[in-house]
Structure formats: C-alpha cells, structure tokens
N, C-alpha and C. Protein backbone atom coordinates (compact mmCIF):
# COMPACT_ATOMS: atom_id res chain seq x y z
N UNK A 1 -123.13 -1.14 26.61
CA UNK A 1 -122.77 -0.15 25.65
C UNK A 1 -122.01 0.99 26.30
N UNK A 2 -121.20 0.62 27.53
CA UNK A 2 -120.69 1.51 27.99
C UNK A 2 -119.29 2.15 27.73
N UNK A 3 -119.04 3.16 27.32
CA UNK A 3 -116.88 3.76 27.32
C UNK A 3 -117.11 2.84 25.95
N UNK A 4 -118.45 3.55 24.93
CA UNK A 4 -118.19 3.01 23.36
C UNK A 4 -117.90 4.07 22.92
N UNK A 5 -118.28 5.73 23.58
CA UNK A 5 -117.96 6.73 22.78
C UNK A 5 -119.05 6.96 22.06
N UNK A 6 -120.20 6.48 22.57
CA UNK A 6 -121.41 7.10 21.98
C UNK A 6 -121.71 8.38 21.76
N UNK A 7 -122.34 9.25 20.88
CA UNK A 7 -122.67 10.12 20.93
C UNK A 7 -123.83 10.28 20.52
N UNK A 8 -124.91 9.18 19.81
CA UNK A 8 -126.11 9.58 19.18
C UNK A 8 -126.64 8.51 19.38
N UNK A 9 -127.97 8.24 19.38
CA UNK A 9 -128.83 7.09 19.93
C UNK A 9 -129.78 6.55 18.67
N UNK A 10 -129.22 6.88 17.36
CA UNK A 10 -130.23 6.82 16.29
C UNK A 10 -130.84 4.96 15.80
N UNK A 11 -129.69 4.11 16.27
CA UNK A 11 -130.15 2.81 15.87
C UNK A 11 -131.13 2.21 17.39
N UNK A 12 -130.99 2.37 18.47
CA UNK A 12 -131.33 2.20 20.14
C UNK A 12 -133.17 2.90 19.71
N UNK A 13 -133.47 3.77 18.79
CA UNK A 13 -135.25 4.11 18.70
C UNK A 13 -135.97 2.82 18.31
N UNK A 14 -134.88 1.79 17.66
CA UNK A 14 -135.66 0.28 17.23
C UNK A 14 -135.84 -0.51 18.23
N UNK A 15 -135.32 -0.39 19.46
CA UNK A 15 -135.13 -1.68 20.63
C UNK A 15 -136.14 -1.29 21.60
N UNK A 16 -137.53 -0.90 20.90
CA UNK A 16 -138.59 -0.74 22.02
C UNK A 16 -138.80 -1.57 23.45
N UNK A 17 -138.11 -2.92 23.18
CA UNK A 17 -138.58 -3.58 24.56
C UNK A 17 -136.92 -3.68 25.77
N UNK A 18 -136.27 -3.08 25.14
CA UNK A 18 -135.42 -3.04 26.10
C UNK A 18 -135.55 -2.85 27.58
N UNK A 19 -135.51 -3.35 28.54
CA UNK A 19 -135.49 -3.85 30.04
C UNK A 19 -134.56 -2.37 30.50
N UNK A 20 -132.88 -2.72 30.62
CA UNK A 20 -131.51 -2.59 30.62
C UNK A 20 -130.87 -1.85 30.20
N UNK A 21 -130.14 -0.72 30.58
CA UNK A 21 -129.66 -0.11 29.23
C UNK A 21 -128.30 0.87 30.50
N UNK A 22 -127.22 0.01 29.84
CA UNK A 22 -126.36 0.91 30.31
C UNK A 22 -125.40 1.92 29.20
N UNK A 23 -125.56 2.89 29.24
CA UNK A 23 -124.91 4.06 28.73
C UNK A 23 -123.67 4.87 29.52
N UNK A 24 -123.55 4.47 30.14
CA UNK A 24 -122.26 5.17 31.32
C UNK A 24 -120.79 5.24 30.44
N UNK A 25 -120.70 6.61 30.55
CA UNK A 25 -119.12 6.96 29.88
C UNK A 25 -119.46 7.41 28.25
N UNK A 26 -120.15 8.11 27.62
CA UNK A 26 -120.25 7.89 26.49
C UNK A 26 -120.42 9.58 26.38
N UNK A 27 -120.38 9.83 25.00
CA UNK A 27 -120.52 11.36 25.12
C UNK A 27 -121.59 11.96 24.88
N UNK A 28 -122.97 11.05 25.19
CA UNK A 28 -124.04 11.99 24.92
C UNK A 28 -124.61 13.38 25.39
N UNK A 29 -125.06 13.54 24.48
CA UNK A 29 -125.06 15.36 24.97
C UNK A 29 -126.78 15.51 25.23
N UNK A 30 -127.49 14.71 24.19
CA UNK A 30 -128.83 14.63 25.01
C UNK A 30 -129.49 13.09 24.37
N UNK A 31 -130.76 13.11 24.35
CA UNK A 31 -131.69 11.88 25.20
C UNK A 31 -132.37 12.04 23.67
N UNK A 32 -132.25 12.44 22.77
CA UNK A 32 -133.47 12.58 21.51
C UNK A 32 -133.37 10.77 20.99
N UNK A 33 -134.49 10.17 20.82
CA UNK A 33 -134.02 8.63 20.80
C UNK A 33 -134.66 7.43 21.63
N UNK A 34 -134.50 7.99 22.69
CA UNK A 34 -134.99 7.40 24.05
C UNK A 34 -136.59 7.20 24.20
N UNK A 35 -137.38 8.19 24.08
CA UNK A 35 -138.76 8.10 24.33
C UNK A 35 -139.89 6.97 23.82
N UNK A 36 -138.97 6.63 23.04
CA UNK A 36 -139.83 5.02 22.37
C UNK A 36 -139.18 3.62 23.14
N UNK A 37 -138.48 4.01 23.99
CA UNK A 37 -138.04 2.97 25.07
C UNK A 37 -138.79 2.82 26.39
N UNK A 38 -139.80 2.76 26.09
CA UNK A 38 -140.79 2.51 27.37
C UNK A 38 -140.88 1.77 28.04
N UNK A 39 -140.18 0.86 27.95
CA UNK A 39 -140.11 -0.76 28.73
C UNK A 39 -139.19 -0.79 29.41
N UNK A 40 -138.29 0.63 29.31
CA UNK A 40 -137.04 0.62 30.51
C UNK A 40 -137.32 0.66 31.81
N UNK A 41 -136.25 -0.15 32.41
CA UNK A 41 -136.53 -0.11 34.15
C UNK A 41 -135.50 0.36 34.72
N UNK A 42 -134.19 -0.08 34.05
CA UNK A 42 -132.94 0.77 34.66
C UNK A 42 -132.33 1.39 33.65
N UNK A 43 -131.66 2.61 33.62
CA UNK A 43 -131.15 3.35 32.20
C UNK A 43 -129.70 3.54 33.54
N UNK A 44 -128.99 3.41 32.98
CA UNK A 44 -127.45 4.21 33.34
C UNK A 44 -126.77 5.25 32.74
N UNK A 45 -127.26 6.39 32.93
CA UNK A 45 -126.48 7.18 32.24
C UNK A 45 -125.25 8.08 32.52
N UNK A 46 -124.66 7.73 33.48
CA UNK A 46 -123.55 8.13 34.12
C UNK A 46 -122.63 8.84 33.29
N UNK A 47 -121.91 9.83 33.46
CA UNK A 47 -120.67 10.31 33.06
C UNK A 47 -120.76 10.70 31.50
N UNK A 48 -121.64 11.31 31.38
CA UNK A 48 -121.87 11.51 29.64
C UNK A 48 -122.22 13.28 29.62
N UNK A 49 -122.50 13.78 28.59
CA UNK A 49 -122.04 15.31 28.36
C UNK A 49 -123.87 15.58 28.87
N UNK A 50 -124.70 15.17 29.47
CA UNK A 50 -125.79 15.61 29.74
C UNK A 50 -126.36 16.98 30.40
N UNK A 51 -127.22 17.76 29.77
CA UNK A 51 -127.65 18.68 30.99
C UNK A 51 -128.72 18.73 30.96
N UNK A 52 -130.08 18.11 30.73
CA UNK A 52 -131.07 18.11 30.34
C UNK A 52 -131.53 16.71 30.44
N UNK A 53 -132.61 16.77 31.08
CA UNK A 53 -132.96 15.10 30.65
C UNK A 53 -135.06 14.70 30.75
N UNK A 54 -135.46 15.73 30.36
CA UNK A 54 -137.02 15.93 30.15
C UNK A 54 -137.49 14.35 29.28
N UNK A 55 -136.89 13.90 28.38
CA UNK A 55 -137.40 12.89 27.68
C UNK A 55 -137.88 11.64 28.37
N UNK A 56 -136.86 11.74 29.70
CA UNK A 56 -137.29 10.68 30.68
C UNK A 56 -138.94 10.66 31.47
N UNK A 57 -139.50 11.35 31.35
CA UNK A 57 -140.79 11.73 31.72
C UNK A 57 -141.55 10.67 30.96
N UNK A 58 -141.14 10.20 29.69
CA UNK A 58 -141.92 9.09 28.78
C UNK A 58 -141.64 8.01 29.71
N UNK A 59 -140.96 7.71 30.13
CA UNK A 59 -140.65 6.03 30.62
C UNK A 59 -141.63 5.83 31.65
N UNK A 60 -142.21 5.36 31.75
CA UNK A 60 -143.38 5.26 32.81
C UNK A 60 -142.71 3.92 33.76
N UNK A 61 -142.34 3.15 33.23
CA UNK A 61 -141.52 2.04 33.88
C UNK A 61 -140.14 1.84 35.01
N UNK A 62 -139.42 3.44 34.05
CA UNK A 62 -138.37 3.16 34.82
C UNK A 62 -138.18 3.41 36.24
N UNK A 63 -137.48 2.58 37.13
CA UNK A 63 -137.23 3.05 38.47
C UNK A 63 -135.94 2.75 38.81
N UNK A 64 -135.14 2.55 37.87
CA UNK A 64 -133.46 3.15 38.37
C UNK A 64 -132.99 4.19 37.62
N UNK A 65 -132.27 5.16 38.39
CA UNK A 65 -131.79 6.14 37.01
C UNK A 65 -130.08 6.63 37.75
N UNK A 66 -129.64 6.34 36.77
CA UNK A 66 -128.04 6.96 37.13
C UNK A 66 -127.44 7.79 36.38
N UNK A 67 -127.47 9.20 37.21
CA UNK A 67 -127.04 10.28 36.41
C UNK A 67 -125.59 10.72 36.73
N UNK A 68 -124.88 10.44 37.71
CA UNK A 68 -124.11 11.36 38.43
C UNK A 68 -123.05 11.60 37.11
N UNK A 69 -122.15 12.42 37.31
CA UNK A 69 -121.09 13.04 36.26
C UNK A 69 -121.51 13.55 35.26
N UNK A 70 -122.64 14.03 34.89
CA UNK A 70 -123.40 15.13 34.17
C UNK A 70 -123.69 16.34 34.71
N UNK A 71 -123.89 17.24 33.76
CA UNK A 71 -124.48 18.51 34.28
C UNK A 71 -125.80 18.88 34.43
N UNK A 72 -126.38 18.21 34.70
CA UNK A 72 -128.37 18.46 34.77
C UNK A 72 -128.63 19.46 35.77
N UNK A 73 -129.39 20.47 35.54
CA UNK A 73 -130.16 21.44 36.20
C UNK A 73 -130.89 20.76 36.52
N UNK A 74 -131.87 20.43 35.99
CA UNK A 74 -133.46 20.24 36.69
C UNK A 74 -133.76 18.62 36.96
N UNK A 75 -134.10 17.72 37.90
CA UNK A 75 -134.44 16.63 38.17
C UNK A 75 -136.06 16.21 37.97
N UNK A 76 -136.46 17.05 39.08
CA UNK A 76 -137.93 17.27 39.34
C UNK A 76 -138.93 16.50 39.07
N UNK A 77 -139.28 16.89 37.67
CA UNK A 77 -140.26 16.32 37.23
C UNK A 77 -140.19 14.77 37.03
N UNK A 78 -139.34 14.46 36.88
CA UNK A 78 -138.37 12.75 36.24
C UNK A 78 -138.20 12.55 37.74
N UNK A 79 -138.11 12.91 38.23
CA UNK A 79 -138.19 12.17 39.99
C UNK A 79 -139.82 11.98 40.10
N UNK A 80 -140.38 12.79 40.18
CA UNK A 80 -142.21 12.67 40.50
C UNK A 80 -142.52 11.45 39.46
N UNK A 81 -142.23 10.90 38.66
CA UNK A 81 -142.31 9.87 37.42
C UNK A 81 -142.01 8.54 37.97
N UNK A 82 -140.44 8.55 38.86
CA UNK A 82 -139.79 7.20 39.24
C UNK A 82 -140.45 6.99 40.40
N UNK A 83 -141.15 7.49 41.31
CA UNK A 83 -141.30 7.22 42.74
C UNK A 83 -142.87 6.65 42.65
C-alpha cells in the first residue's frame, strides 16, 4: 500500500490479523486506526507527514518499525515496547 497517497486508515481498523503492513510514501499525518492491529510485526511507515506516533505502544508484537522521513519528536516509549 505504498506511494497510494494515503491519508486515512479508516478501512485497515478491519484487518485485525495483519502480519505486514507497508505504508511508506503516503501522506499520513497520524496513526488513529492502527491500535486494533495487534498482530503486527513489521509496520513501514517511512516518508509520510508523521510527528507523533504513541498508538504504537498497542502493538505488543511488533519488532520492525520504519520511520525515517517523518517528523517524530518522541521515540521512547515505542522503543521500550519493540525491544
């Protein structure tokens, strides 16, 4: 689902068992959507309008995360989560 020009994640709250999920290039601006994706292991979120990304704290699963080309302040807590 990558360079689709995403901007909203409203149909992706149904795909609870998703594994996979590449998002890279899209224009999301935040993560509202995501938290019922608990079964993620790798999310890609590369290059999208991000600065914020707290929702990731739900994924208990995931252990890849690709942020670079966003603007995120804070990591922190979503690092103490993946490791």
């Amino acid at each position: 689902m990558s360079l689709l020009g995403i901007s909203k994640l409203g149909a992706l709250t149904q795909c609870s068992n998703l594994v996979f999920l590449n998002l890279k290039s899209n224009k999301l601006s935040n993560l509202s959507g995501l938290s019922n994706l608990t079964q993620l292991v790798m999310l890609d979120l590369s290059f999208n309008m991000l600065t914020s990304i707290e929702t990731l704290d739900e994924m208990p699963r995931l252990k890849y995360l690709k942020l670079q080309g966003n603007k995120i302040d804070k990591v922190k807590s979503v690092m103490r989560s993946i490791n």
